[in-house]
C-alpha atoms as a PDB file:
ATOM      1  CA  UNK A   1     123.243 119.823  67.841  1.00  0.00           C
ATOM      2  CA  UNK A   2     125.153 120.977  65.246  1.00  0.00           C
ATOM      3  CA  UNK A   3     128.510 119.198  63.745  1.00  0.00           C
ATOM      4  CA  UNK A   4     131.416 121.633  63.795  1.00  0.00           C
ATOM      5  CA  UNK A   5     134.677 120.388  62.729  1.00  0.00           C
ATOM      6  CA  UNK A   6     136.839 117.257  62.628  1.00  0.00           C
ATOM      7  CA  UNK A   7     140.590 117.564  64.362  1.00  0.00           C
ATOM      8  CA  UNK A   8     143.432 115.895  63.193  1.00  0.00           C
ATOM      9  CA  UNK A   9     147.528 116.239  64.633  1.00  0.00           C
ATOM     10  CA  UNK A  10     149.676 116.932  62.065  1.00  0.00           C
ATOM     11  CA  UNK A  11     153.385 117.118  62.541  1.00  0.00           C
ATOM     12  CA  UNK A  12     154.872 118.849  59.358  1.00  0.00           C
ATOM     13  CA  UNK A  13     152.196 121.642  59.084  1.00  0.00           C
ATOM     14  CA  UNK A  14     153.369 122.992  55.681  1.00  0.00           C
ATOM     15  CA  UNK A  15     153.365 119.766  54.035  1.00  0.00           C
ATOM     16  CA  UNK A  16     149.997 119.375  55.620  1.00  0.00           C
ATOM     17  CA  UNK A  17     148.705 122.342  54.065  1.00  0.00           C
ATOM     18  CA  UNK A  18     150.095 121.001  50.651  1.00  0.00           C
ATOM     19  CA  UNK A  19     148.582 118.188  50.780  1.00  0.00           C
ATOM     20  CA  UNK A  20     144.988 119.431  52.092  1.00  0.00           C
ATOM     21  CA  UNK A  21     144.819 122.721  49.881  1.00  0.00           C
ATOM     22  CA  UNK A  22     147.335 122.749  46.892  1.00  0.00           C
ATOM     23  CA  UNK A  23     146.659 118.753  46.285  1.00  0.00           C
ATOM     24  CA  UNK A  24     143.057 117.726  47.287  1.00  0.00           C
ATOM     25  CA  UNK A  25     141.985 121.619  46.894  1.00  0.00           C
ATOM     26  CA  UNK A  26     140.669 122.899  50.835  1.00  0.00           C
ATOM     27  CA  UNK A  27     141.068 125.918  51.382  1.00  0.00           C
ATOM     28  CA  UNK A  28     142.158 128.046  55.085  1.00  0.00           C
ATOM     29  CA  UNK A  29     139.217 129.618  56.644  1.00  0.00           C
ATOM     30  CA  UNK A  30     140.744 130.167  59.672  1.00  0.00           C
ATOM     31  CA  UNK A  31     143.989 130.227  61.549  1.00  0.00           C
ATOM     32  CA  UNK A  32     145.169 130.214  65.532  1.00  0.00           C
ATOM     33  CA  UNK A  33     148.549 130.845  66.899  1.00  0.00           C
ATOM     34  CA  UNK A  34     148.902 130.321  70.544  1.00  0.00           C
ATOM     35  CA  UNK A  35     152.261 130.746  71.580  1.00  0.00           C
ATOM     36  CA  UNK A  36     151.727 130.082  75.195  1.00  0.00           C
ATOM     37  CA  UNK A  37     149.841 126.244  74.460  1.00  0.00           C
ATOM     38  CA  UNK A  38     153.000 126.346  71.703  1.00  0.00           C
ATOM     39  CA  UNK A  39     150.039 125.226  69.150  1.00  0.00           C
ATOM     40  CA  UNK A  40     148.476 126.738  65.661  1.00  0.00           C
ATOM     41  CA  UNK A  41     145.207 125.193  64.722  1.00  0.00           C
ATOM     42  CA  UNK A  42     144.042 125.881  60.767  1.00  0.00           C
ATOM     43  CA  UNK A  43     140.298 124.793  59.678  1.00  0.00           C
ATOM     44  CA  UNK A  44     140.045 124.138  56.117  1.00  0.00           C
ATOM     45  CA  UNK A  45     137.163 124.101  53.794  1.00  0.00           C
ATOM     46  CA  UNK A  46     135.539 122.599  50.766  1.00  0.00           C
ATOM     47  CA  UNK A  47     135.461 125.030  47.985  1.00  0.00           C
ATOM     48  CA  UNK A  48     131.914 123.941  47.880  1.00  0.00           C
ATOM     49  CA  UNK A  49     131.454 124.803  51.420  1.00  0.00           C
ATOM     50  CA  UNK A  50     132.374 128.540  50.925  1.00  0.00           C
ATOM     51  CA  UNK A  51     130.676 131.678  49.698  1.00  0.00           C
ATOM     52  CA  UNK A  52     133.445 133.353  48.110  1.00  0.00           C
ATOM     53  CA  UNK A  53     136.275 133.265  50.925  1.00  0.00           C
ATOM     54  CA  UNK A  54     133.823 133.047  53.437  1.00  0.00           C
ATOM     55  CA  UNK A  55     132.771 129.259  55.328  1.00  0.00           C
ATOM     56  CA  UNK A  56     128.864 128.760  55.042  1.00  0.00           C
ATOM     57  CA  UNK A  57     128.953 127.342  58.243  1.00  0.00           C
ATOM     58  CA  UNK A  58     129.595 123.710  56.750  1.00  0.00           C
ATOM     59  CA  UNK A  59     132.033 121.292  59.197  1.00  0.00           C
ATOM     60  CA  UNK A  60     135.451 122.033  58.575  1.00  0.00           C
ATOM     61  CA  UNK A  61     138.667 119.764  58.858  1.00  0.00           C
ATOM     62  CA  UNK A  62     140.926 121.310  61.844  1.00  0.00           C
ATOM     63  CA  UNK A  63     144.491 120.765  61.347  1.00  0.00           C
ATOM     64  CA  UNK A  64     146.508 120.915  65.003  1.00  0.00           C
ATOM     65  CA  UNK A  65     149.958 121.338  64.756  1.00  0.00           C
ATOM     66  CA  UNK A  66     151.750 120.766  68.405  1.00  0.00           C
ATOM     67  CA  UNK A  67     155.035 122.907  67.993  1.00  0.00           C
ATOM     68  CA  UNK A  68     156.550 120.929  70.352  1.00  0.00           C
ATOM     69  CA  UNK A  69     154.949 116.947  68.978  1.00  0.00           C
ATOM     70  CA  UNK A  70     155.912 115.702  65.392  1.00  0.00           C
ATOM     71  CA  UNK A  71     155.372 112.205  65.275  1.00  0.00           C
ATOM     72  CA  UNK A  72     151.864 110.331  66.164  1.00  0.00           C
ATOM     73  CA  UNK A  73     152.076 106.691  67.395  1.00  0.00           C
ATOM     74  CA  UNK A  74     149.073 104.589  68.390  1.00  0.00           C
ATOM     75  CA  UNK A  75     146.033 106.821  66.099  1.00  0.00           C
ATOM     76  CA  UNK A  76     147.092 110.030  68.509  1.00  0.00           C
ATOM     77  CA  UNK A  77     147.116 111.974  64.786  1.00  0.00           C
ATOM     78  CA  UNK A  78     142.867 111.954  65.038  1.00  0.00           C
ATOM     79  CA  UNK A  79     141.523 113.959  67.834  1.00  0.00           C
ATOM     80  CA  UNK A  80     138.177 114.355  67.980  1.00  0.00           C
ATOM     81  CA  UNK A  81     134.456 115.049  66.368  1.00  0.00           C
ATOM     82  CA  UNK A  82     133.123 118.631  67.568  1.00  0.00           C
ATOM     83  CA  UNK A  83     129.206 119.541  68.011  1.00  0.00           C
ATOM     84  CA  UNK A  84     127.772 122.795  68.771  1.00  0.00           C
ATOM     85  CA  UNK A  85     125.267 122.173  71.524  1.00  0.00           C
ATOM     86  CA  UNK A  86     122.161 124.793  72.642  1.00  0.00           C
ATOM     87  CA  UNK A  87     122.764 123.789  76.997  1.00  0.00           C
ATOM     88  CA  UNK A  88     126.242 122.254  77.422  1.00  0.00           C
ATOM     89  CA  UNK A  89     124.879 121.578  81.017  1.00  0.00           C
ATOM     90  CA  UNK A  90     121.482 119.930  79.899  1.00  0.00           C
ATOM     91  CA  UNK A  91     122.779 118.112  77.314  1.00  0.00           C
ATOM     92  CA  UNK A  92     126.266 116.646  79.847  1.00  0.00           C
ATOM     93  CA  UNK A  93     123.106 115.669  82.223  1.00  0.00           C
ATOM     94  CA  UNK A  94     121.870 113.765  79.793  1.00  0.00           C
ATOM     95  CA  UNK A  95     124.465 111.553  78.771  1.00  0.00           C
ATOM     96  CA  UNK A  96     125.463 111.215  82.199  1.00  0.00           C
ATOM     97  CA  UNK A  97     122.054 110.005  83.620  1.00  0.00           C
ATOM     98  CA  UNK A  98     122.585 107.698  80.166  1.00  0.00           C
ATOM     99  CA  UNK A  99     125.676 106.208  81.321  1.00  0.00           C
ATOM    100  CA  UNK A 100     128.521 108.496  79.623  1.00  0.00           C
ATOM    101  CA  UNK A 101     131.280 109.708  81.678  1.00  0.00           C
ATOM    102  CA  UNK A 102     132.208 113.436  81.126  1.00  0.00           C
ATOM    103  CA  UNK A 103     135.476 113.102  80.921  1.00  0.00           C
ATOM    104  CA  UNK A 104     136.385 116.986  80.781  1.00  0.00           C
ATOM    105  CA  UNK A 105     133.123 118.400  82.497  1.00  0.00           C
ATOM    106  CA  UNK A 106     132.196 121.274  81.498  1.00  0.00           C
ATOM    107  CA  UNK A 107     133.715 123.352  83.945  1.00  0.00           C
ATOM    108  CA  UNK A 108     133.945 127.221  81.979  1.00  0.00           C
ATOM    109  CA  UNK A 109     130.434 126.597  80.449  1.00  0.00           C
ATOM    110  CA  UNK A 110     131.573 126.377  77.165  1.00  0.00           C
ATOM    111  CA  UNK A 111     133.383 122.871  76.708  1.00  0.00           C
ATOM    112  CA  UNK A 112     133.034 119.484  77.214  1.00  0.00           C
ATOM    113  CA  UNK A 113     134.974 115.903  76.295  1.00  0.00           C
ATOM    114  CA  UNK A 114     133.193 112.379  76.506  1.00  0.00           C
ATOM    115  CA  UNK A 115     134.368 109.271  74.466  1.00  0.00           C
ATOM    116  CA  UNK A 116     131.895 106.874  72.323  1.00  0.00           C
ATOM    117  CA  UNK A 117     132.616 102.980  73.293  1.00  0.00           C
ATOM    118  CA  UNK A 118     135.145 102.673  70.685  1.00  0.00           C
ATOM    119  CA  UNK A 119     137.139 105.696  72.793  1.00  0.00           C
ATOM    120  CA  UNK A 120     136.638 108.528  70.369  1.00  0.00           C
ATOM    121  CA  UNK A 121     136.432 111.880  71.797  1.00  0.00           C
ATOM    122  CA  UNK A 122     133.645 114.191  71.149  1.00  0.00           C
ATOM    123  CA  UNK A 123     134.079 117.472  71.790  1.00  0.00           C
ATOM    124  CA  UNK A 124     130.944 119.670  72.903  1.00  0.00           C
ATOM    125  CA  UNK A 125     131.025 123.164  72.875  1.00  0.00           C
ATOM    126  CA  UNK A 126     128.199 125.735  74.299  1.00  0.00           C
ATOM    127  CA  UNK A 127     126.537 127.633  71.040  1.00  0.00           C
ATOM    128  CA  UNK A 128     127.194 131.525  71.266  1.00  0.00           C
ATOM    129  CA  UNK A 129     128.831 132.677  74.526  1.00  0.00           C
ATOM    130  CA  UNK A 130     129.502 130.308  77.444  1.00  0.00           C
ATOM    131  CA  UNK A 131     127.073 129.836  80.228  1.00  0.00           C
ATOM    132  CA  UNK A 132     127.993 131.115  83.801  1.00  0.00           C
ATOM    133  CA  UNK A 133     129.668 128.410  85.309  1.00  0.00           C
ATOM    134  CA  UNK A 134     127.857 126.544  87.800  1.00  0.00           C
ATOM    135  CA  UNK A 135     127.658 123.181  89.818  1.00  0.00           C
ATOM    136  CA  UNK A 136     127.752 120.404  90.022  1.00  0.00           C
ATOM    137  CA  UNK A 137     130.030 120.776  86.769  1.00  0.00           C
ATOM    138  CA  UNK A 138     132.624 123.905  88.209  1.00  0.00           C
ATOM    139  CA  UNK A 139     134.213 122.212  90.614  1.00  0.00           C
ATOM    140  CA  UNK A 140     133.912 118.355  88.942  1.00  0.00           C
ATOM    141  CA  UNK A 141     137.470 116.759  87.962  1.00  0.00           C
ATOM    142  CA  UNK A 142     138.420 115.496  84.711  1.00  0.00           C
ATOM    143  CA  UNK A 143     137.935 111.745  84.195  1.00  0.00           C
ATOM    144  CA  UNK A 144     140.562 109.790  82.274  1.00  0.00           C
ATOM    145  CA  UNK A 145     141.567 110.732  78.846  1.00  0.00           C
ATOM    146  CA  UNK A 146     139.656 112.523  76.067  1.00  0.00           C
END
């Protein structure tokens, strides 16, 4: 397992990034528009954690900025931790037969959601390209909230 990233909401993404990179001195790696989700996600980097402009591979900070959402009550601003995982499927097996409820199974073979007690998501996505889907986790529903 492999940590990838931390996610946090942000609702003024320019003052955001002003904050994060001209202020406590990240830098973008990496930026997503997707106009249909009406989202842009930016990771951001230590310098220490880059190889001239390029990310070593070190956990980032992803900022998500809902186009639509600009105020966080209630701790929504903090999403979730994010591992890279060899099996998505073995891995989801485990923590079931453990006790852990999927909460987003991992339905496309590439991502999953469960929460720790303390109901913080973790996000688990397949390393490399997604596995073929396959059951029992294709056709499983989502469980509560992740």
């Amino acid at each position: 397992m492999k940590f990838l990233h931390t996610m946090i909401r942000v609702g003024d993404l320019d003052r955001s990034l002003h904050f994060f990179c001209d202020i406590l001195g990240l830098r973008e790696v990496r930026r997503t528009e997707n106009e249909k989700g009406r989202y842009t996600l930016v990771y951001l980097a230590a310098p220490a954690d880059l190889d001239g402009a390029r990310q070593t591979g070190a956990p980032t900070i992803e900022l998500t900025y809902n186009w639509d959402e600009h105020d966080y009550a209630g701790g929504r601003n903090f999403g979730h931790l994010a591992f890279a995982v060899d099996d998505i499927y073995a891995v989801c097996e485990r923590l079931q037969k453990a006790g852990v409820t999927i909460n987003r199974p991992p339905r496309d073979g590439y991502m999953a959601f469960v929460r720790t007690p303390d109901a913080i998501s973790i996000e688990l996505l397949q390393k490399g390209e997604a596995l073929a889907p396959r059951e029992p986790w294709a056709s499983a529903a989502n469980v509560g909230s992740w």
